[in-house]
Protein backbone atom coordinates (compact mmCIF):
# COMPACT_ATOMS: atom_id res chain seq x y z
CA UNK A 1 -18.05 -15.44 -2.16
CA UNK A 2 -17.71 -11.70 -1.29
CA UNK A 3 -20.73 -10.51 0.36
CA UNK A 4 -22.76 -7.46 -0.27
CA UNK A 5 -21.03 -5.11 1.99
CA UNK A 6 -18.02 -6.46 0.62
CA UNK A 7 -19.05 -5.85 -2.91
CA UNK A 8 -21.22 -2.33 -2.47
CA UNK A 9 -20.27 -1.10 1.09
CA UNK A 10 -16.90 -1.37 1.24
CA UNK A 11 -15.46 -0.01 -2.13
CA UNK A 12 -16.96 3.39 -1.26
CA UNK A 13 -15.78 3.29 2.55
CA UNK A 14 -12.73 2.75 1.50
CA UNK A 15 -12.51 5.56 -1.42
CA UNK A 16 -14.08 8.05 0.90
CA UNK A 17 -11.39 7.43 3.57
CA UNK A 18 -8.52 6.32 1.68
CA UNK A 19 -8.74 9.37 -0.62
CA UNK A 20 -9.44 12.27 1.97
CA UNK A 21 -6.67 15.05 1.28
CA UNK A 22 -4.36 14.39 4.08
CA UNK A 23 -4.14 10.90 3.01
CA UNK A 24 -3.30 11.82 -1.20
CA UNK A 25 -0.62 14.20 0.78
CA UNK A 26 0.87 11.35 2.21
CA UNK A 27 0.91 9.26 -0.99
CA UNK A 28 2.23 12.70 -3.32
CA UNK A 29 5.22 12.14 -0.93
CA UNK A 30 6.20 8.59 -2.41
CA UNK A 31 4.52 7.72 -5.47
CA UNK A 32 6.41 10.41 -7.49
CA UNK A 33 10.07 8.68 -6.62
CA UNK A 34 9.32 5.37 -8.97
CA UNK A 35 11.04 4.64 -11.60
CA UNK A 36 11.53 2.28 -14.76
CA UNK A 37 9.14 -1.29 -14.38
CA UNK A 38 6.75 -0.42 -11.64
CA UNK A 39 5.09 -3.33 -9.42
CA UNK A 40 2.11 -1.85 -7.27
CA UNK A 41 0.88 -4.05 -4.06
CA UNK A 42 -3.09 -3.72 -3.59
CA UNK A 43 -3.45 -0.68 -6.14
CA UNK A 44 -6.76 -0.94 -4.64
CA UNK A 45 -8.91 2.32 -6.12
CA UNK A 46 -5.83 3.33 -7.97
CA UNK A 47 -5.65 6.52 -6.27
CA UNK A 48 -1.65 6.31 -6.88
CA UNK A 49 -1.85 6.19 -10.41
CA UNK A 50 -2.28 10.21 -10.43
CA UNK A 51 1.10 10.71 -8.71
CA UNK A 52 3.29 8.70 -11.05
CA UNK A 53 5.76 10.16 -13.10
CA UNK A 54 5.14 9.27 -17.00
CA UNK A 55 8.91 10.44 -17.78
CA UNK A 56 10.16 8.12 -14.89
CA UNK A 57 8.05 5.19 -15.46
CA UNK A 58 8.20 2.67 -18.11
CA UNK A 59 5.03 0.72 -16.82
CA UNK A 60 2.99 0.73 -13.97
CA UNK A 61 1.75 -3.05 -12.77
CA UNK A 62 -0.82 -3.45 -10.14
CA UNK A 63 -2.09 -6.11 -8.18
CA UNK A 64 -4.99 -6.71 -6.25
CA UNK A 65 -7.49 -9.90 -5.28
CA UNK A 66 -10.40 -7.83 -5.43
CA UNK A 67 -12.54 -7.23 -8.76
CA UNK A 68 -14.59 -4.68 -7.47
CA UNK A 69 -11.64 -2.41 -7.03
CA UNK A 70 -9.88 -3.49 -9.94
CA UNK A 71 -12.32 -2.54 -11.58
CA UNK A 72 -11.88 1.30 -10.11
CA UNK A 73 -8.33 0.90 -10.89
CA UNK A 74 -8.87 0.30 -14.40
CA UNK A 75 -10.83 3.47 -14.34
CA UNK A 76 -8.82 5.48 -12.15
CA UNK A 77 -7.54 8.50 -13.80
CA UNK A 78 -3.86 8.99 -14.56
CA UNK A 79 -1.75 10.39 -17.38
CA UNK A 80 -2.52 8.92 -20.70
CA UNK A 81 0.96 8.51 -21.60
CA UNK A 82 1.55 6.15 -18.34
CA UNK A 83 1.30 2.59 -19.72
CA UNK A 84 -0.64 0.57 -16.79
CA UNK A 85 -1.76 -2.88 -16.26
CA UNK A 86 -3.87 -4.05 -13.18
CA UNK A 87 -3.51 -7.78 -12.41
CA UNK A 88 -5.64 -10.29 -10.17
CA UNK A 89 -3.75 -11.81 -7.38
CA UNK A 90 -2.16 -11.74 -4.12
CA UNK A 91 0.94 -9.71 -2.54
CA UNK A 92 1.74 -12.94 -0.83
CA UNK A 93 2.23 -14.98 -3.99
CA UNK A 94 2.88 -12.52 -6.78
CA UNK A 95 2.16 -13.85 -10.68
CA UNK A 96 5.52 -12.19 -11.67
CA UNK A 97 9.18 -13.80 -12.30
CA UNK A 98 12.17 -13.26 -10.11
CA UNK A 99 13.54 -9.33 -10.45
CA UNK A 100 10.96 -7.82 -13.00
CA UNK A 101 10.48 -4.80 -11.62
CA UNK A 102 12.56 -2.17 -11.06
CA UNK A 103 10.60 -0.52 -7.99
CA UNK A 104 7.73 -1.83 -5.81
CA UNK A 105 4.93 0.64 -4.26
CA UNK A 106 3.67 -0.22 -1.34
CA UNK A 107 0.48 2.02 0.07
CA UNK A 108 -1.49 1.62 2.91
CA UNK A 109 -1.51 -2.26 1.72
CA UNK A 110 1.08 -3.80 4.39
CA UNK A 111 -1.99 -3.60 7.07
CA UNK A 112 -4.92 -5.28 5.26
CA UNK A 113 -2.72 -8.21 3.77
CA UNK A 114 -3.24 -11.94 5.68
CA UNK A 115 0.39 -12.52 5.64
CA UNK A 116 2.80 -9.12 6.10
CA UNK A 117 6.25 -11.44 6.07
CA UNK A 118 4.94 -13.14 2.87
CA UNK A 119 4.23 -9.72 1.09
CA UNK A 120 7.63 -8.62 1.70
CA UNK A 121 9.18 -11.76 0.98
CA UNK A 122 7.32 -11.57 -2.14
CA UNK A 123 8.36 -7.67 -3.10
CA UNK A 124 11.97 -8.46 -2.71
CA UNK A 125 11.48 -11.41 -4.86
CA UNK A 126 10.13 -9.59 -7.86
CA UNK A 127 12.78 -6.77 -7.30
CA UNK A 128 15.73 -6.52 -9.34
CA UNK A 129 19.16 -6.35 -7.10
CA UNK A 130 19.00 -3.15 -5.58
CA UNK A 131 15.75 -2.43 -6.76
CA UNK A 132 13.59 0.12 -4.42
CA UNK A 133 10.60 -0.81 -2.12
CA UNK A 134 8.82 2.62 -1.61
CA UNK A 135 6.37 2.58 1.29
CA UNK A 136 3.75 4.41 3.04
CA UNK A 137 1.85 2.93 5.76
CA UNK A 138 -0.42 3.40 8.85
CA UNK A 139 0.63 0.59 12.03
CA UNK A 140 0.91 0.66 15.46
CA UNK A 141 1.99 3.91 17.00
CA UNK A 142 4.88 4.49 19.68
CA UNK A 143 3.17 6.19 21.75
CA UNK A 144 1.59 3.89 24.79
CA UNK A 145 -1.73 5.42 25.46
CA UNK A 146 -2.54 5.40 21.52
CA UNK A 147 -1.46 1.96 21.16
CA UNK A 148 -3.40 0.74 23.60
CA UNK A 149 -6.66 2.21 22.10
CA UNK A 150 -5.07 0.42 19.06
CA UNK A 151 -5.17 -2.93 20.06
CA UNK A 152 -9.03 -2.22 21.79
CA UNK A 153 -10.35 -0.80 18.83
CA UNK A 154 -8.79 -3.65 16.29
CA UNK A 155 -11.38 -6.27 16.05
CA UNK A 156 -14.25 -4.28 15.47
CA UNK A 157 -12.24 -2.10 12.74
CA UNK A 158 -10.85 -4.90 10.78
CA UNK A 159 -14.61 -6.25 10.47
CA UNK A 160 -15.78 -2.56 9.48
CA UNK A 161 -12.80 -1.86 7.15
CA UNK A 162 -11.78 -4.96 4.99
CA UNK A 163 -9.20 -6.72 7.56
CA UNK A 164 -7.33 -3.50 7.97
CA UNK A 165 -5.25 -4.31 11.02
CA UNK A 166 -3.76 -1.16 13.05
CA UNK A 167 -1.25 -2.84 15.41
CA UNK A 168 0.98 -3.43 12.42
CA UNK A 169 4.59 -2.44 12.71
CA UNK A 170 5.57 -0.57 9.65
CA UNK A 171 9.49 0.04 8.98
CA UNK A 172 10.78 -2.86 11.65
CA UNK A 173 8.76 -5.42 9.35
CA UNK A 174 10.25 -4.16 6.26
CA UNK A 175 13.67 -4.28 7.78
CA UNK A 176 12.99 -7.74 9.62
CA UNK A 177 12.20 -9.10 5.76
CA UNK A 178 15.74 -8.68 4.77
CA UNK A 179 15.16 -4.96 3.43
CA UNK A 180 17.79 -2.31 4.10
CA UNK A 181 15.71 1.02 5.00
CA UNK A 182 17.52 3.83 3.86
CA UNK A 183 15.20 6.50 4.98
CA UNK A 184 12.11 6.77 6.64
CA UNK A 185 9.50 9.80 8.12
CA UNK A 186 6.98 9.62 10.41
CA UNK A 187 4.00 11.68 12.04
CA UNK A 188 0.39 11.12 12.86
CA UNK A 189 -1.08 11.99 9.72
CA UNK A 190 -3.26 15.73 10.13
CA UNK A 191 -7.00 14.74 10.03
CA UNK A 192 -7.23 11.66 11.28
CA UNK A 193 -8.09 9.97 13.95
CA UNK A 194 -4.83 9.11 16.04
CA UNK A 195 -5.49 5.08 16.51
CA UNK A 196 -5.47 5.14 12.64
CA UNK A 197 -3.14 8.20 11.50
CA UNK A 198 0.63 7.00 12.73
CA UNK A 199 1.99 6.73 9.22
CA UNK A 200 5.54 5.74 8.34
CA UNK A 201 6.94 6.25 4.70
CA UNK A 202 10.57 5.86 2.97
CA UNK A 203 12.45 3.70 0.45
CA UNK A 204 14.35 0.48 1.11
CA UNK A 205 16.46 -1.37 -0.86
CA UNK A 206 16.15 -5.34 -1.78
């Protein structure tokens, strides 16, 4: 069972950081580019759902284990004409059929889940053939002296902020899943503090 920092603490912790402006810049990059049967990977707060494109989207699925912010998904606001859908589960073992969706969303999610091999496993399953993984992420950063604060920092942050790991690599895990990246951008995200603002984002192909 969850406990109460889980259930009260967290949720707002979360919102409060994961919706400052420099981080809704990053997402306005990516979210926009979906298209057709949408799978989302811990939609979390639903602070995507803004971004989406109504004329681009036929339906917007997302997926998350944890009520409490499923529950802020469900009342995240969004255009009314965008069909959504939020889902309990997993990103490790997705509740969805072989190629259903046409494009998977991936947002700050890839550091938080237990298994980041089994997520992307389970995105390309769901995709259709050459279906798009979209991605924006926070990980480890190239540079030596942040990484090393990184991997200090760590234990104590995943405790604080819901397992979020920041030692993650971002686009050499998504090609090391059997992905084809066919762009990606990088940059220590304005605002934020540098162990947790290297973020990578781009599209790869299943």
């Amino acid at each position: 069972m969850a406990s109460f920092y889980e259930r009260r603490i967290l949720p707002a912790l979360l919102t409060r950081a994961c919706s400052s402006p420099p981080m809704m810049k990053q997402r306005a990059k990516i979210v926009p580019l979906a298209t057709g049967r949408v799978l989302e990977l811990g939609i979390g707060m639903g602070l995507n759902l803004g971004f989406y494109n109504p004329g681009a989207v036929e339906s917007v699925t997302g997926v998350d284990p944890a009520p409490e912010l499923r529950a802020l998904a469900e009342a995240a606001p969004r255009d009314p004409r965008l069909k959504v859908s939020v889902a309990n589960g997993t990103a490790e073992a997705l509740p969805f059929d072989n190629a259903a969706f046409d494009t998977v969303v991936c947002t700050f999610t890839l550091c938080s889940v237990h298994n980041p091999a089994k997520a992307l496993a389970e995105a390309r399953r769901v995709l259709k053939p050459g279906g798009r993984f979209l991605f924006c992420e926070h990980g480890l950063a190239p540079d030596a002296g942040v990484a090393k604060w990184q991997r200090r920092v760590e234990p104590i942050w995943k405790r604080l902020a819901g397992g979020c790991c920041l030692t993650r690599p971002i686009s050499a895990a998504i090609r090391d899943s059997g992905f084809h990246v066919e762009r990606v951008q990088t940059m220590y995200v304005p605002g934020t503090p540098r162990i947790a603002g290297w973020s990578e984002w781009g599209e790869a192909r299943a």
